[in-house]
Protein backbone atom coordinates (compact mmCIF):
# COMPACT_ATOMS: atom_id res chain seq x y z
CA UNK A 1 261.22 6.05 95.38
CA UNK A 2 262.57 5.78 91.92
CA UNK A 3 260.60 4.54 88.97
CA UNK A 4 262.46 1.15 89.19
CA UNK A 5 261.44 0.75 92.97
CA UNK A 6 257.70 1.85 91.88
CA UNK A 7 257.34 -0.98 89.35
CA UNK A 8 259.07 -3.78 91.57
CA UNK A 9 256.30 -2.16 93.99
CA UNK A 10 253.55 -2.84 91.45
CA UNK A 11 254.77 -6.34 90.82
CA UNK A 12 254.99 -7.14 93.98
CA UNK A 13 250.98 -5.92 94.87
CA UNK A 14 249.72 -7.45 90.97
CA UNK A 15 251.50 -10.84 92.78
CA UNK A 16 250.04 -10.26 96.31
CA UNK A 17 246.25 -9.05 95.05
CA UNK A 18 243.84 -11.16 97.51
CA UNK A 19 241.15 -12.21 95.46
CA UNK A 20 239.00 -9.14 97.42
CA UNK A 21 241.08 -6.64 95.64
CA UNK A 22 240.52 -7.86 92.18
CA UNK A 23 236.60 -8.29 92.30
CA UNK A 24 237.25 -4.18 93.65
CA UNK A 25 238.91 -3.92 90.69
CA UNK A 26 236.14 -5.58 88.58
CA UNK A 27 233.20 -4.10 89.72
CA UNK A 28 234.31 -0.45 90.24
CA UNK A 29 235.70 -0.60 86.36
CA UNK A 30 232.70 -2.26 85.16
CA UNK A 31 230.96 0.44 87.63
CA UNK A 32 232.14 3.30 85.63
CA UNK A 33 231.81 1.66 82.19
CA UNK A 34 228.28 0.79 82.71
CA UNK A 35 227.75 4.94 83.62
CA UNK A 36 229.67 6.18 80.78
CA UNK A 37 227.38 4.03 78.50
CA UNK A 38 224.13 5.21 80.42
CA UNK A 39 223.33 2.43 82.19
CA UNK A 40 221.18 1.51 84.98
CA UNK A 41 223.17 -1.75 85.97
CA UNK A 42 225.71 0.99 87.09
CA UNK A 43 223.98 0.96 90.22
CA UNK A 44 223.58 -2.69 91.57
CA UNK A 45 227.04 -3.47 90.17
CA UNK A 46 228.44 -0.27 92.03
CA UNK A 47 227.25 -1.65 95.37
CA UNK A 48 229.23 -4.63 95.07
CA UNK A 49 232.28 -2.68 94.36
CA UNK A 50 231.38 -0.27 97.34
CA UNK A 51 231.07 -2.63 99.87
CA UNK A 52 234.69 -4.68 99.01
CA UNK A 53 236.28 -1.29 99.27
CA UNK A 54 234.70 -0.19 102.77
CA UNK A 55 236.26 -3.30 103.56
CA UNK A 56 240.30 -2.29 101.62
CA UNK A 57 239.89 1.10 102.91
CA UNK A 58 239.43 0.38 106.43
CA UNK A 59 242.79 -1.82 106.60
CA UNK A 60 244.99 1.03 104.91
CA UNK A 61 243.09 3.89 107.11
CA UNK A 62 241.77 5.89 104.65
CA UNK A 63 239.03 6.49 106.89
CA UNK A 64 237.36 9.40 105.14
CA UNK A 65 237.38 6.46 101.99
CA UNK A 66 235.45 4.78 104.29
CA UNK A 67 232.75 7.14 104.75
CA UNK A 68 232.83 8.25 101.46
CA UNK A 69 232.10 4.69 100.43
CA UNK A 70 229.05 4.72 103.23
CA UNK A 71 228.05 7.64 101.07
CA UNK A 72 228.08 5.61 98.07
CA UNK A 73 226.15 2.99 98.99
CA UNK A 74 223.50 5.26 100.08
CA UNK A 75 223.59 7.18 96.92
CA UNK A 76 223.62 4.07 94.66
CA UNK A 77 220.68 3.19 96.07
CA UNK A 78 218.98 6.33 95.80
CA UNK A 79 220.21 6.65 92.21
CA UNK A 80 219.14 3.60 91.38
CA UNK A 81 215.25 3.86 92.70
CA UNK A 82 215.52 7.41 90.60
CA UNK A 83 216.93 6.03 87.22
CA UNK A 84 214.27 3.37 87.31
CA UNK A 85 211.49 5.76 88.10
CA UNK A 86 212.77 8.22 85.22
CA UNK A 87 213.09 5.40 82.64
CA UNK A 88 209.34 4.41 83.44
CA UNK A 89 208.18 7.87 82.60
CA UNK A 90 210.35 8.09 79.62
CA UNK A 91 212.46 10.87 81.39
CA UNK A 92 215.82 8.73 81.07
CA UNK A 93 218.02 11.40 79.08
CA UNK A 94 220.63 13.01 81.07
CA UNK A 95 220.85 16.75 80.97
CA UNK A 96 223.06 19.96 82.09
CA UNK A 97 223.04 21.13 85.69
CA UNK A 98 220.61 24.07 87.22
CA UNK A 99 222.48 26.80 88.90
CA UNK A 100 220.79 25.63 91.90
CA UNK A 101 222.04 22.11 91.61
CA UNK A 102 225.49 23.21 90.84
CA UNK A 103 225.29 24.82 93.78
CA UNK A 104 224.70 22.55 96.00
CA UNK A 105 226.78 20.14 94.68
CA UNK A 106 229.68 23.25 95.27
CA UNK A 107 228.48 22.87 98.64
CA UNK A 108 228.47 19.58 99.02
CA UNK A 109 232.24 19.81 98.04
CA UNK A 110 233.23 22.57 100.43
CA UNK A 111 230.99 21.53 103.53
CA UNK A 112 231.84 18.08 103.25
CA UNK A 113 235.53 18.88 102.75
CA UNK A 114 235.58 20.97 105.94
CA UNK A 115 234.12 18.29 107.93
CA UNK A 116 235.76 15.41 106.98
CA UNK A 117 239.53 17.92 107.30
CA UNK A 118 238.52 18.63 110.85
CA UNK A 119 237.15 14.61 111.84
CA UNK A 120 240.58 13.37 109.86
CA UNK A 121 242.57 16.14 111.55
CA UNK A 122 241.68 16.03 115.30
CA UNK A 123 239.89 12.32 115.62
CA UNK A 124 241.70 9.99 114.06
CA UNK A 125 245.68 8.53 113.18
CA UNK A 126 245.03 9.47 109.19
CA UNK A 127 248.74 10.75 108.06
CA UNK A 128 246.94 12.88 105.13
CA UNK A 129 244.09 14.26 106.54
CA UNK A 130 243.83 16.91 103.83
CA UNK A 131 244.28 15.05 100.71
CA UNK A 132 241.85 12.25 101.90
CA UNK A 133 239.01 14.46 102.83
CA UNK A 134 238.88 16.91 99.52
CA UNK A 135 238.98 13.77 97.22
CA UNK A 136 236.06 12.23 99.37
CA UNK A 137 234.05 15.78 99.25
CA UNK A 138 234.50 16.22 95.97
CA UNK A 139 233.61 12.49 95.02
CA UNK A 140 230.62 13.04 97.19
CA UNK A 141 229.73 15.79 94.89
CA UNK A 142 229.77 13.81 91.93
CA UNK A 143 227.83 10.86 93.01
CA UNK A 144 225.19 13.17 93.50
CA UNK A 145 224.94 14.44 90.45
CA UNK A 146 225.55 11.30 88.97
CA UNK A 147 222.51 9.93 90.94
CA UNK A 148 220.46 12.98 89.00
CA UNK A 149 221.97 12.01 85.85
CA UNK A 150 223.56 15.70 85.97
CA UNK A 151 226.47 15.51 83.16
CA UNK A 152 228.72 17.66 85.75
CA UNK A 153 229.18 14.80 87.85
CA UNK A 154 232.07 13.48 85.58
CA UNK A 155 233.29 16.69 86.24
CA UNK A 156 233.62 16.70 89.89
CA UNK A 157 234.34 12.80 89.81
CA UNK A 158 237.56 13.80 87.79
CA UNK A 159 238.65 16.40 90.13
CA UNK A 160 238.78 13.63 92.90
CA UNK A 161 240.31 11.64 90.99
CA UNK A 162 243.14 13.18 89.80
CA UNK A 163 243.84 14.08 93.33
CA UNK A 164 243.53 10.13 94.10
CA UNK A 165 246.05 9.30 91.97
CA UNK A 166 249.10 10.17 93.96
CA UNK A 167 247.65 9.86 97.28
CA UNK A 168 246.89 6.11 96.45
CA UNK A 169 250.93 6.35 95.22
CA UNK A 170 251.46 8.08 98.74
CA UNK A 171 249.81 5.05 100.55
CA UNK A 172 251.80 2.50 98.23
CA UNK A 173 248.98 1.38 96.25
CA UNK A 174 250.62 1.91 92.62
CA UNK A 175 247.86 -0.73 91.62
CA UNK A 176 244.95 1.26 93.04
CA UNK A 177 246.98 4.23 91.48
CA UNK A 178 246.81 2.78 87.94
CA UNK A 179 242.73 2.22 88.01
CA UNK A 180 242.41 5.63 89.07
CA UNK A 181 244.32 6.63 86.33
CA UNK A 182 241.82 4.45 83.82
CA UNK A 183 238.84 5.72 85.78
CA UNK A 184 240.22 9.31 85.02
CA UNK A 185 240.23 8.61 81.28
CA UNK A 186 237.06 6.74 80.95
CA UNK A 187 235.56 9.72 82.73
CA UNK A 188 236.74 12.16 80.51
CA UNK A 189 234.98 9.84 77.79
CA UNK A 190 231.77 9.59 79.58
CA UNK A 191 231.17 13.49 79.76
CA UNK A 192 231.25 13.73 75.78
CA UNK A 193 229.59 10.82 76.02
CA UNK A 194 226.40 11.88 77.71
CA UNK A 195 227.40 14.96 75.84
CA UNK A 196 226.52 13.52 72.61
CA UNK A 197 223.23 12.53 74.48
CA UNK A 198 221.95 15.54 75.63
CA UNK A 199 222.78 17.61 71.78
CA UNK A 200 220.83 14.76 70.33
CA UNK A 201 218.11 15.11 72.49
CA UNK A 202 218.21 18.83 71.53
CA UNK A 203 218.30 18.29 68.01
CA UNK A 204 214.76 16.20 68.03
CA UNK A 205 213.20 18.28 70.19
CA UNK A 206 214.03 21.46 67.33
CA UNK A 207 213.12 19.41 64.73
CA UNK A 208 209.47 18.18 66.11
């Protein structure tokens, strides 16, 4: 397809968006703002978005999006029940990764990755069995650091992201495309975000 048949394409989706789509739309952008800003809302508002795209997945059969987003919902709820215990004991700055925890957030990545190949590969109809299961393994990764307020999870978020992007142009979503590509950059603004947050931490903690 040629740029001018990609654009009609987009038109055509922006024109056909049920109204499930767009309140995706809302609440995973107002998702990811809320995290770059370091906010606990993140976490109820991510639900909502999680749940309405189980449900877009599931009729394009992006199946391992589907478990992914199963994955999601468990880990907003276990990131949510941590920020809120961290911000009552005054723990609620985020902070670099351990070796240990980037560790097992590599392994998170490469298990997850091989399972998800092999259940895409052999169980279902999925057309890019690959593709789909290393952006959901990598995602995985990053909601978990994300969950442990772990700066690196904008890191690994990225990396499934910018795979996203042309699957989601693959699967003739241009529209899903285009929020992964604002996702991408608000991402890249969150790490120096929460950057900025963890040297100012540092910086009282010399100076007392």
């Amino acid at each position: 397809m040629n740029f001018q048949d990609w654009f009609k394409l987009f038109q055509e989706q922006i024109a056909h968006t049920s109204l499930i789509q767009w309140l995706a739309l809302g609440f995973g952008v107002s998702e990811v703002l809320l995290a770059k800003k370091n906010s606990i809302w993140l976490y109820p508002t991510g639900i909502i978005s999680v749940l309405l795209w189980m449900f877009l997945s599931l009729d394009v059969k992006l199946y391992a999006e589907v478990l992914l987003n199963i994955y999601y919902l468990v880990m907003s709820v276990y990131g949510w029940i941590i920020w809120k215990k961290r911000k009552q004991d005054a723990e609620n700055q985020v902070s670099w990764s351990s070796n240990n925890e980037l560790t097992i957030a590599v392994l998170i990545s490469v298990i997850g990755f091989g399972v998800l190949y092999l259940v895409l590969r052999y169980f279902t109809d999925s057309d890019v069995p690959l593709f789909d299961a290393f952006v959901s393994a990598t995602a995985w990764a990053g909601m978990w650091l994300l969950a442990k307020r772990k700066i690196e999870n904008w890191i690994f978020l990225n990396i499934s992201n910018i795979v996203a992007i042309p699957l989601l142009f693959h699967k003739k979503l241009p529209l899903m495309a285009c929020l992964t590509t604002f996702l991408f950059t608000v991402a890249i603004f969150g790490f120096f975000d929460w950057k900025k947050i963890i040297d100012k931490s540092r910086l009282k903690l010399a100076q007392s």
